[in-house]
C-alpha atoms as a PDB file:
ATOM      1  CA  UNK A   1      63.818 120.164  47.086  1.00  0.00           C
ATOM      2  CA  UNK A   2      67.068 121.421  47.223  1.00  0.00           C
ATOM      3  CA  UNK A   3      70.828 120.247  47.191  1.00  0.00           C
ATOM      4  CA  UNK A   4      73.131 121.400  49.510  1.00  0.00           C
ATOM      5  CA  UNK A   5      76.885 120.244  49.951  1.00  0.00           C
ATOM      6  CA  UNK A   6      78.018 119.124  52.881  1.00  0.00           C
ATOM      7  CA  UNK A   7      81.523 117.761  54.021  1.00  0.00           C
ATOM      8  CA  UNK A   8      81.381 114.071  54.000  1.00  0.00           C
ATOM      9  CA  UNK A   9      82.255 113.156  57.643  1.00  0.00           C
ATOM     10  CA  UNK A  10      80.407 115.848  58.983  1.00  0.00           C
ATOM     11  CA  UNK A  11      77.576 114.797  57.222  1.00  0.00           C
ATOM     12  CA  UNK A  12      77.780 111.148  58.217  1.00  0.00           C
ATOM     13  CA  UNK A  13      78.374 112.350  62.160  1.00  0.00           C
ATOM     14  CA  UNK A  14      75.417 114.229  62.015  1.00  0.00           C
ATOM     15  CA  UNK A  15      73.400 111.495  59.966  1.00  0.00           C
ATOM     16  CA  UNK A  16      74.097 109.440  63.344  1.00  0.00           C
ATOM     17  CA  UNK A  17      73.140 112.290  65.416  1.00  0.00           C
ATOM     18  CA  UNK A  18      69.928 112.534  64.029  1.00  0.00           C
ATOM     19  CA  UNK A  19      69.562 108.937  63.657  1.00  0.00           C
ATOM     20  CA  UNK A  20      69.921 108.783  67.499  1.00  0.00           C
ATOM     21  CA  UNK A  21      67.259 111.606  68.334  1.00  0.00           C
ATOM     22  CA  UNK A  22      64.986 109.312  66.317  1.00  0.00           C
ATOM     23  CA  UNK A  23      65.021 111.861  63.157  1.00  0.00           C
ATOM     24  CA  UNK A  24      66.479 111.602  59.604  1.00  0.00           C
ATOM     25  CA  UNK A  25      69.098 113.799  58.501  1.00  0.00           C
ATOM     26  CA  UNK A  26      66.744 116.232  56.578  1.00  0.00           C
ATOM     27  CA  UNK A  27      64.344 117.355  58.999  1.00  0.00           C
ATOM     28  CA  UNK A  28      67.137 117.610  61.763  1.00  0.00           C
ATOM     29  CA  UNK A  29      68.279 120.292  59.411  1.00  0.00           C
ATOM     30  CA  UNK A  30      65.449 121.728  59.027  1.00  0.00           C
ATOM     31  CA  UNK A  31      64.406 122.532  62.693  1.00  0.00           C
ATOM     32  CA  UNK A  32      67.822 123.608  62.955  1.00  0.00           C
ATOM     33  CA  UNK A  33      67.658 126.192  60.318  1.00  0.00           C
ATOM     34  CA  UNK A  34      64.222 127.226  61.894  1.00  0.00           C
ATOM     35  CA  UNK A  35      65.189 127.688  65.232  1.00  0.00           C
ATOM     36  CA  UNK A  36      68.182 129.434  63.701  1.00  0.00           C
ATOM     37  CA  UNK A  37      65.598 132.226  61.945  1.00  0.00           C
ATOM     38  CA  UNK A  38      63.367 132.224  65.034  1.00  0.00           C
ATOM     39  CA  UNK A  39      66.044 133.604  67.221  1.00  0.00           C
ATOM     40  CA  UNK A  40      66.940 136.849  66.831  1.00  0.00           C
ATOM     41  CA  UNK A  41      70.378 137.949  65.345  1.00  0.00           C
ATOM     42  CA  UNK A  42      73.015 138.872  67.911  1.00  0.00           C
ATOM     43  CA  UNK A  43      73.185 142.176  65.887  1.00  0.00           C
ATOM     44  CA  UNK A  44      69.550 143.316  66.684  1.00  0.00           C
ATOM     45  CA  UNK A  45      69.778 142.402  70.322  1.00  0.00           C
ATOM     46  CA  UNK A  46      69.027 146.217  71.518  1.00  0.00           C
ATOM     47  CA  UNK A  47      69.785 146.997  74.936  1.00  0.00           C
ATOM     48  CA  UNK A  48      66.989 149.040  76.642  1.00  0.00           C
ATOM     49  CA  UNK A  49      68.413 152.589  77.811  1.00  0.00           C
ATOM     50  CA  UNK A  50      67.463 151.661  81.210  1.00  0.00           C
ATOM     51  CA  UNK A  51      70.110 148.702  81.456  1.00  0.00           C
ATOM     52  CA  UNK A  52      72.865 150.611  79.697  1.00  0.00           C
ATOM     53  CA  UNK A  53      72.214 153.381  81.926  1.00  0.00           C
ATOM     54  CA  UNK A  54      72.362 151.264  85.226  1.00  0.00           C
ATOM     55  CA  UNK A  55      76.452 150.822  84.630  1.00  0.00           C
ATOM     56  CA  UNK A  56      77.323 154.516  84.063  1.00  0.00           C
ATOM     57  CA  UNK A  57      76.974 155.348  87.825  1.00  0.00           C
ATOM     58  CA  UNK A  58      79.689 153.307  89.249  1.00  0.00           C
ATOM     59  CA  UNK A  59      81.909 155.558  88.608  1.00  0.00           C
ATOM     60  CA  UNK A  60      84.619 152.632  87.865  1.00  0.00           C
ATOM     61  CA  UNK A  61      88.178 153.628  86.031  1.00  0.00           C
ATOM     62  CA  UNK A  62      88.002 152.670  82.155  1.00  0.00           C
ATOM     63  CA  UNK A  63      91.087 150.233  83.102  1.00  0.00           C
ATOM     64  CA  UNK A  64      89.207 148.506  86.236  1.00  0.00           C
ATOM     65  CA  UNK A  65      89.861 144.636  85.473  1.00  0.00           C
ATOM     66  CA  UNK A  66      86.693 142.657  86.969  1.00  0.00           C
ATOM     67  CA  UNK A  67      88.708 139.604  87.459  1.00  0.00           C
ATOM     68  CA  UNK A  68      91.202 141.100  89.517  1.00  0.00           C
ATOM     69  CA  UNK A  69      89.034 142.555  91.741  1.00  0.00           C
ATOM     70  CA  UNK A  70      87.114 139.533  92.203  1.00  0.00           C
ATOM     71  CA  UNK A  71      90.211 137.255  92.424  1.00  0.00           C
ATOM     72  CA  UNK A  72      91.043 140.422  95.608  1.00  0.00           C
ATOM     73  CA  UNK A  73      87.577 139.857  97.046  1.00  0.00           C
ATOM     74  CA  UNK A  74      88.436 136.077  97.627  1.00  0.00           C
ATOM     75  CA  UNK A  75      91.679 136.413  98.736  1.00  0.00           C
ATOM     76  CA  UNK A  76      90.264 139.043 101.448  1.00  0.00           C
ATOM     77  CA  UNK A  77      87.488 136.556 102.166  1.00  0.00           C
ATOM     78  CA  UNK A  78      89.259 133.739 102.552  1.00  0.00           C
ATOM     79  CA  UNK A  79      92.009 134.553 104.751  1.00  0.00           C
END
């Protein structure tokens, strides 16, 4: 058993939180911190060299703005 500090209104929204999924306030924090170490970290997500290679051919400038061309593609649709 540990003891962790918490702010006080944060604490008490989640103590309702819990209370309302039908936990208590402990083990709500404790699935949450081990779904938290299941998942992997956003900084060891590798992408494979297949998928990094499939947007090299497009052959797109370095300043091509995807929303611009998208917001073009409507207006030419929708005329």
């Amino acid at each position: 058993m540990a003891t962790i500090h918490i702010d006080q209104e944060l604490l008490e929204q989640a103590t309702q939180r819990a209370e309302a999924e039908g936990l208590n306030i402990n083990d709500m924090i404790e699935n949450y911190i081990r779904n938290l170490l299941r998942s992997p970290s956003p900084k060891k997500i590798r992408i494979s060299p297949f998928v990094e290679e499939l947007g090299e051919d497009l052959g797109l400038p370095a300043d091509f703005d995807e929303r611009e061309a998208y917001r073009e593609h409507l207006e030419k649709k929708h005329k």
